[in-house]
Protein backbone atom coordinates (compact mmCIF):
# COMPACT_ATOMS: atom_id res chain seq x y z
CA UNK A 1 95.13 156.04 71.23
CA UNK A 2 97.97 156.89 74.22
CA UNK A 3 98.37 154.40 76.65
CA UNK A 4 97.64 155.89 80.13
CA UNK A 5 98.90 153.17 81.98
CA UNK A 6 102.49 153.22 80.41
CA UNK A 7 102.89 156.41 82.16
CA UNK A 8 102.42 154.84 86.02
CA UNK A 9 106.38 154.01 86.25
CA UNK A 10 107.46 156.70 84.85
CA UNK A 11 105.13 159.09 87.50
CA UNK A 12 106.16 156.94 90.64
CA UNK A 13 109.94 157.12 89.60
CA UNK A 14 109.82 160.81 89.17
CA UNK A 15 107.92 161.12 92.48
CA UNK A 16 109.87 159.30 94.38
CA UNK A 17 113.18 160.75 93.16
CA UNK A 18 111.35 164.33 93.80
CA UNK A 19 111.05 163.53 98.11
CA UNK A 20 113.47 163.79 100.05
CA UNK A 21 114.31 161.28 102.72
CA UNK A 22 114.00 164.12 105.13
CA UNK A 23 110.37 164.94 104.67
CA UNK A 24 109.39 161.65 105.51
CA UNK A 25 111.45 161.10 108.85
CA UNK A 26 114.46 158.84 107.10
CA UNK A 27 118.30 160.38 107.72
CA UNK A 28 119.57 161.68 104.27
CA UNK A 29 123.10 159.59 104.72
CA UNK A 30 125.90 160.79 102.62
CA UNK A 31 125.87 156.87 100.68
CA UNK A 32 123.12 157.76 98.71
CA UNK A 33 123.85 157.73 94.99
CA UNK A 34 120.87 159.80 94.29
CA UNK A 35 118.59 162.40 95.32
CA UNK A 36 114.98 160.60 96.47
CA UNK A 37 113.53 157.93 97.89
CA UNK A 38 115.50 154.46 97.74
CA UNK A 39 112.66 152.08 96.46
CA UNK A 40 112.70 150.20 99.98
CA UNK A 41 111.72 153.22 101.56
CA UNK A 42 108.94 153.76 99.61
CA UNK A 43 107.64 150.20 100.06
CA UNK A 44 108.09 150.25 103.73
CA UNK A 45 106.05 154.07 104.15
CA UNK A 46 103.15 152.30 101.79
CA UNK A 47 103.24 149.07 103.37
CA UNK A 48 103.88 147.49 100.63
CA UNK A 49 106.83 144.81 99.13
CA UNK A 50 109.96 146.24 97.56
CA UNK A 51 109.16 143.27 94.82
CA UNK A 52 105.37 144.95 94.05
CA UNK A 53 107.59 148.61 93.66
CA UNK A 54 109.85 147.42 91.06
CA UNK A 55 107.11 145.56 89.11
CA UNK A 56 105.11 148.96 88.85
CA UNK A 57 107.91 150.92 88.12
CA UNK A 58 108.99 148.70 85.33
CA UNK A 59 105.24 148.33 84.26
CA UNK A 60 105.13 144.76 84.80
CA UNK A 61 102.41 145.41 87.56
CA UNK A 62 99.83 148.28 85.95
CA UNK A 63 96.43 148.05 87.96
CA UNK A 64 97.00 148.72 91.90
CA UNK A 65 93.93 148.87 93.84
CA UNK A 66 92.49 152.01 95.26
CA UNK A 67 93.91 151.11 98.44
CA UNK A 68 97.31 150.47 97.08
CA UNK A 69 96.86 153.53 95.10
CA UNK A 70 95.60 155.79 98.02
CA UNK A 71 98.76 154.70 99.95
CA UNK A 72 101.01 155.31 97.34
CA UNK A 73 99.81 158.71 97.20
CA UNK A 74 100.32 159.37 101.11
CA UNK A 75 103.87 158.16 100.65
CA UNK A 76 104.99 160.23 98.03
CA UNK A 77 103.79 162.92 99.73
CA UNK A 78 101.12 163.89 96.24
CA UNK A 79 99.02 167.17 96.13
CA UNK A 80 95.47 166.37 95.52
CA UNK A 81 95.73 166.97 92.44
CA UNK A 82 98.50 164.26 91.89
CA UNK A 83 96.80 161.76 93.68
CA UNK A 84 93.79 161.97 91.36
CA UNK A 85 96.30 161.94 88.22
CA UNK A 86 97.69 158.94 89.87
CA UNK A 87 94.38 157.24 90.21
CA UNK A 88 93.19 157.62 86.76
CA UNK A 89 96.40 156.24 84.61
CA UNK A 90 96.06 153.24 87.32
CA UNK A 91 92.46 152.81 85.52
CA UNK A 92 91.08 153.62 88.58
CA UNK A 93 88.14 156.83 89.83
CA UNK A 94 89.16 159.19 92.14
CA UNK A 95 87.91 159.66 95.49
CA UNK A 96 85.08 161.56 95.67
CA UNK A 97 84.01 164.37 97.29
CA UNK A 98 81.65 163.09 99.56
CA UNK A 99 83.64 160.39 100.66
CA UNK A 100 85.43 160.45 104.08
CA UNK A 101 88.95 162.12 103.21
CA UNK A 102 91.66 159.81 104.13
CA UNK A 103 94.86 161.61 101.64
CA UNK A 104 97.17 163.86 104.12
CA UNK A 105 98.28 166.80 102.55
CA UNK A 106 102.20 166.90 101.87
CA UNK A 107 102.61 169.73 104.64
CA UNK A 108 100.82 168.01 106.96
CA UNK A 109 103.17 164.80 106.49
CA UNK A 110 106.30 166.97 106.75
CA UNK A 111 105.23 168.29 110.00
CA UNK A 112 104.44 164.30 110.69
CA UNK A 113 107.37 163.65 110.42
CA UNK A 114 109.32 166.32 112.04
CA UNK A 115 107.36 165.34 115.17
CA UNK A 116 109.02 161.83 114.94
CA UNK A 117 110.11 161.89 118.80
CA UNK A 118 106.22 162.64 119.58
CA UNK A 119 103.73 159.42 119.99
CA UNK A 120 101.26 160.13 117.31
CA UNK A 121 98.59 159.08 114.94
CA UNK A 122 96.30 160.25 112.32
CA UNK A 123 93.11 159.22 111.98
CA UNK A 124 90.38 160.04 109.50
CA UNK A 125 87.17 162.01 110.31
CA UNK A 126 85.36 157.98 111.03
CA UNK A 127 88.42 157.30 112.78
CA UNK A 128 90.18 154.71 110.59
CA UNK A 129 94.12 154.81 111.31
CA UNK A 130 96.01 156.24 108.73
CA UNK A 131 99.52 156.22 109.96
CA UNK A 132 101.50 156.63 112.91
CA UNK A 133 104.88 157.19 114.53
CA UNK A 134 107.35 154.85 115.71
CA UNK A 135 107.25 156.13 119.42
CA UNK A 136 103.36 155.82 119.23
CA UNK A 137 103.80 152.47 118.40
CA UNK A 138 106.70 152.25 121.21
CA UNK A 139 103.74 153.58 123.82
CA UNK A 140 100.51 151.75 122.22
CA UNK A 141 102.00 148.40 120.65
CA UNK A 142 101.78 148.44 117.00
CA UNK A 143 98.59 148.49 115.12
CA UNK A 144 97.08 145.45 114.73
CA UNK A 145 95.69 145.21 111.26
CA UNK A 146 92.24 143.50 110.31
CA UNK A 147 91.97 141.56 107.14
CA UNK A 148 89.75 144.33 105.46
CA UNK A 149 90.38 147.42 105.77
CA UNK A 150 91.91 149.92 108.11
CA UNK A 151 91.52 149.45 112.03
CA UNK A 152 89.36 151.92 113.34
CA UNK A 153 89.26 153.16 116.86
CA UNK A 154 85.34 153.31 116.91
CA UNK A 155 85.17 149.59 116.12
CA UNK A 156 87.73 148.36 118.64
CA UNK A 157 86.42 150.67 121.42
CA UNK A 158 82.85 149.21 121.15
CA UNK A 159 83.47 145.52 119.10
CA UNK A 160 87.03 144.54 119.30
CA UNK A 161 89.78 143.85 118.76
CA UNK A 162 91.69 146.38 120.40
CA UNK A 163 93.32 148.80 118.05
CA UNK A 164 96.99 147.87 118.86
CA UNK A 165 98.79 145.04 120.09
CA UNK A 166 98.34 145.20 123.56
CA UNK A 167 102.30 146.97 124.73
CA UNK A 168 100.42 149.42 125.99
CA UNK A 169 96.99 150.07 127.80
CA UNK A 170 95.34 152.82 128.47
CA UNK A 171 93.71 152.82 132.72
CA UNK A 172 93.26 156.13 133.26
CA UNK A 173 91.75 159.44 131.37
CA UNK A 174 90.68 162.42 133.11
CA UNK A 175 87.41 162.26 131.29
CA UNK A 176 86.12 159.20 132.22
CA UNK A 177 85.48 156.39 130.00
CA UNK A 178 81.63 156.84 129.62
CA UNK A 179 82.60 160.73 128.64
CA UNK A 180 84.91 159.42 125.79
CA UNK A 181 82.49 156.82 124.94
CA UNK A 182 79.63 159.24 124.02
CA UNK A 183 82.31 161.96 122.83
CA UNK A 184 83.43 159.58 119.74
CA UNK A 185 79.79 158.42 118.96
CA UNK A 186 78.48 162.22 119.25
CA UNK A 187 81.95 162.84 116.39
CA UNK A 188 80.86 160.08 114.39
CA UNK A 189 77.16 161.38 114.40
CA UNK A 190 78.17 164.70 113.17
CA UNK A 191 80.95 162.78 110.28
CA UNK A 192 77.40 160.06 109.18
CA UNK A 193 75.42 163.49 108.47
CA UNK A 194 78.17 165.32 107.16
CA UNK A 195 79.53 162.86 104.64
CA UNK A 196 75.93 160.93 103.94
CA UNK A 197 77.20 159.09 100.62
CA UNK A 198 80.45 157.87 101.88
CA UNK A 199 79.74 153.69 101.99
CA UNK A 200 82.01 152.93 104.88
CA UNK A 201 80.87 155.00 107.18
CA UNK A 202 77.23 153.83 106.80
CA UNK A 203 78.62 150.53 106.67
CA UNK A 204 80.59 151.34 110.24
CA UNK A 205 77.48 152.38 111.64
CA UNK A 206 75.34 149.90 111.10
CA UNK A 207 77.84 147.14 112.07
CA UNK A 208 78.23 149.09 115.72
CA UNK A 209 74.71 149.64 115.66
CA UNK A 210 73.91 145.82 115.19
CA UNK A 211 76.80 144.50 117.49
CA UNK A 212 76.92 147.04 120.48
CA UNK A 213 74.43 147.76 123.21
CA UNK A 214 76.35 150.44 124.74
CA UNK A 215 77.23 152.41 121.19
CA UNK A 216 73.40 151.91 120.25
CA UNK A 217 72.35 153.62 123.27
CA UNK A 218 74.80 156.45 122.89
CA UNK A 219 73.73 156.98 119.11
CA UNK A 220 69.79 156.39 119.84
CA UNK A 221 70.59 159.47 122.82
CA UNK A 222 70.81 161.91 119.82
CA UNK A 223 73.66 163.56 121.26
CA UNK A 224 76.47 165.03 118.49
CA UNK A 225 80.14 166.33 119.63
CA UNK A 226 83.76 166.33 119.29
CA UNK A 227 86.23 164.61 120.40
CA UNK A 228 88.48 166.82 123.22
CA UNK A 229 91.58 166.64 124.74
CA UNK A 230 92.46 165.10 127.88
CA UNK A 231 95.05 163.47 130.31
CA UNK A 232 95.70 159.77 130.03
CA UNK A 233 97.40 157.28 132.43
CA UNK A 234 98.82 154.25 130.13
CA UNK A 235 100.54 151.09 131.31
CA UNK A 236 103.32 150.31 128.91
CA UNK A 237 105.29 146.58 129.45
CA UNK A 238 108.70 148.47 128.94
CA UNK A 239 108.22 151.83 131.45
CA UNK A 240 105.19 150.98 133.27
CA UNK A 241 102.54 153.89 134.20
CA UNK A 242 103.13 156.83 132.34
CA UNK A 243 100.61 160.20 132.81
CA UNK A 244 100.47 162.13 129.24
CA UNK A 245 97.94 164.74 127.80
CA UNK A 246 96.23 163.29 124.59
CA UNK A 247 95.43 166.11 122.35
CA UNK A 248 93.22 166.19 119.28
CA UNK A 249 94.18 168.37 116.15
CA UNK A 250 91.85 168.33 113.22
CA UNK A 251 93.49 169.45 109.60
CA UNK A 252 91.67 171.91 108.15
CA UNK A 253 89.79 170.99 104.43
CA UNK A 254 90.26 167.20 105.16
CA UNK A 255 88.43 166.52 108.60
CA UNK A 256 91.57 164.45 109.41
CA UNK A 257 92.56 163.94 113.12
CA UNK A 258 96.33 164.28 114.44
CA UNK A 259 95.98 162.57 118.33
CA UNK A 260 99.47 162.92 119.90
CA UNK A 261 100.83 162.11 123.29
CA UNK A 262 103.06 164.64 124.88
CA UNK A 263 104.54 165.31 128.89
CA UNK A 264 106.03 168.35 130.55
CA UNK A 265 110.15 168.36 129.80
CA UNK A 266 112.23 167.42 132.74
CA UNK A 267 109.04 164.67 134.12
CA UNK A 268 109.08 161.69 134.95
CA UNK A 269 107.24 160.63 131.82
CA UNK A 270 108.56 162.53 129.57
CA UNK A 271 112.11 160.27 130.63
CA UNK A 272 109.78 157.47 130.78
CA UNK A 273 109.04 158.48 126.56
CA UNK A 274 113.02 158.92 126.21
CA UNK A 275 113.77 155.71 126.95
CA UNK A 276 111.00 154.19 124.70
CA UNK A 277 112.02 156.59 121.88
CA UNK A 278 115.50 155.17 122.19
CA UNK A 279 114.18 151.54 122.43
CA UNK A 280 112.12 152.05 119.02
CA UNK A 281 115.32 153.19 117.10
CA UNK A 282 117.34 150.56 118.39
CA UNK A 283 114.16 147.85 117.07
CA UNK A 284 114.14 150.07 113.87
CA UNK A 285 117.94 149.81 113.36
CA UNK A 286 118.05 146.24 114.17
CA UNK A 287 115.25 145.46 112.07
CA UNK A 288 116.86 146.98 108.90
């Protein structure tokens, strides 16, 4: 009988020598011996060590888990279809359709990361963080990142702890908190009835249910929405107050949410989001 699992280097070697640097926001410098992702690119988009890459390429490491697998598959920028491939010779099931979709199509990353010098995030329909730009993290702080899991907006907003690292603070939206509040319970309403077999976002539920006053009010008030646009104030430690209009894009077929941060050209804050871009290369580049 075949092996399946022999085949899991072989598929992540020939996937990442398919991407180009490019399409995933990294210069394609003229040093490169070959065509693809180097493997320390591919760790560092998957969050995972250059060590752990090597060892599955080389088949000395055969059985990620789904959440290894599920980033993998978002880094190498894999069709559905190649993510579920990828799942099953890691001896693993593919997601299901009636869990929450968390895989971003390739087209949607290459327009991700096109938009580099734009602060922004994706988020999936129960509004666990996915991925995010450098400049977001410039603006925000960087995502701080619980020991299960994702970190999820929903939980930070009504349990803690905050969602990034603190850099940056958001003290004003034209909404009003208590409108944003009942805005993100009314989404996640509609995402519980929509997706009713998908564990985690029962699970989400019950744990803001159980440890909330204020989110068990606004889900016992019945009330089911979306979450809109609107201008923010945030108060970054680098540039201070900086005014920017937050707006929501949903990706059609996968109920994921694009939230970016963007200012008039020639404004204040949009020089106010030059000078952090620039400040984020410079920690990238010394970093490296």
């Amino acid at each position: 009988m075949r092996d399946l699992h022999g085949d899991l280097g072989t598929l992540l070697h020939a996937w990442r020598d398919r991407l180009s640097p490019l399409d995933v926001g990294f210069p394609n410098d003229h040093a490169r011996r070959t065509a693809g992702l180097r493997r320390e690119e591919l760790a560092s988009l998957a969050g995972l060590s250059v060590d752990y890459i090597v060892r599955l390429e080389q088949g000395r490491a055969r059985r990620p888990s789904s959440q290894v697998a599920a980033s993998l598959a978002r880094a190498l920028q894999l069709t559905d279809e190649e993510r579920d491939h990828l799942f099953v010779v890691a001896g693993l099931l593919p997601p299901s359709l009636g869990e929450v979709p968390d895989h971003i199509p390739p087209g949607v990353q290459r327009l991700i990361a096109r938009l580099g010098e734009v602060p922004l995030a994706v988020f999936t329909a129960s509004w666990d963080l996915v991925t995010w730009s450098p400049l977001w993290a410039a603006l925000l702080g960087e995502p701080v990142q619980p020991r299960n899991g994702r970190p999820n907006l929903m939980r930070s907003l009504f349990i803690g702890p905050a969602l990034n690292d603190g850099r940056g603070t958001v003290v004003y939206q034209s909404g009003g908190i208590e409108a944003f509040e009942a805005s993100l319970v009314g989404d996640l309403r509609r995402v519980h009835g929509r997706y009713p077999a998908d564990r985690g976002v029962k699970a989400l539920v019950e744990e803001l249910l159980a440890s909330s006053e204020r989110f068990r009010r606004l889900w016992e008030s019945g009330a089911v929405g979306e979450h809109r646009s609107e201008r923010k104030m945030i108060r970054n430690d680098v540039v201070g107050d900086i005014e920017l209009d937050c707006d929501s894009f949903s990706v059609a077929g996968s109920d994921l949410k694009i939230i970016a941060y963007t200012a008039p050209t020639g404004s204040e804050a949009a020089e106010k989001l030059d000078f952090l871009r620039v400040a984020a290369v410079t920690a990238m580049a010394a970093g490296s």
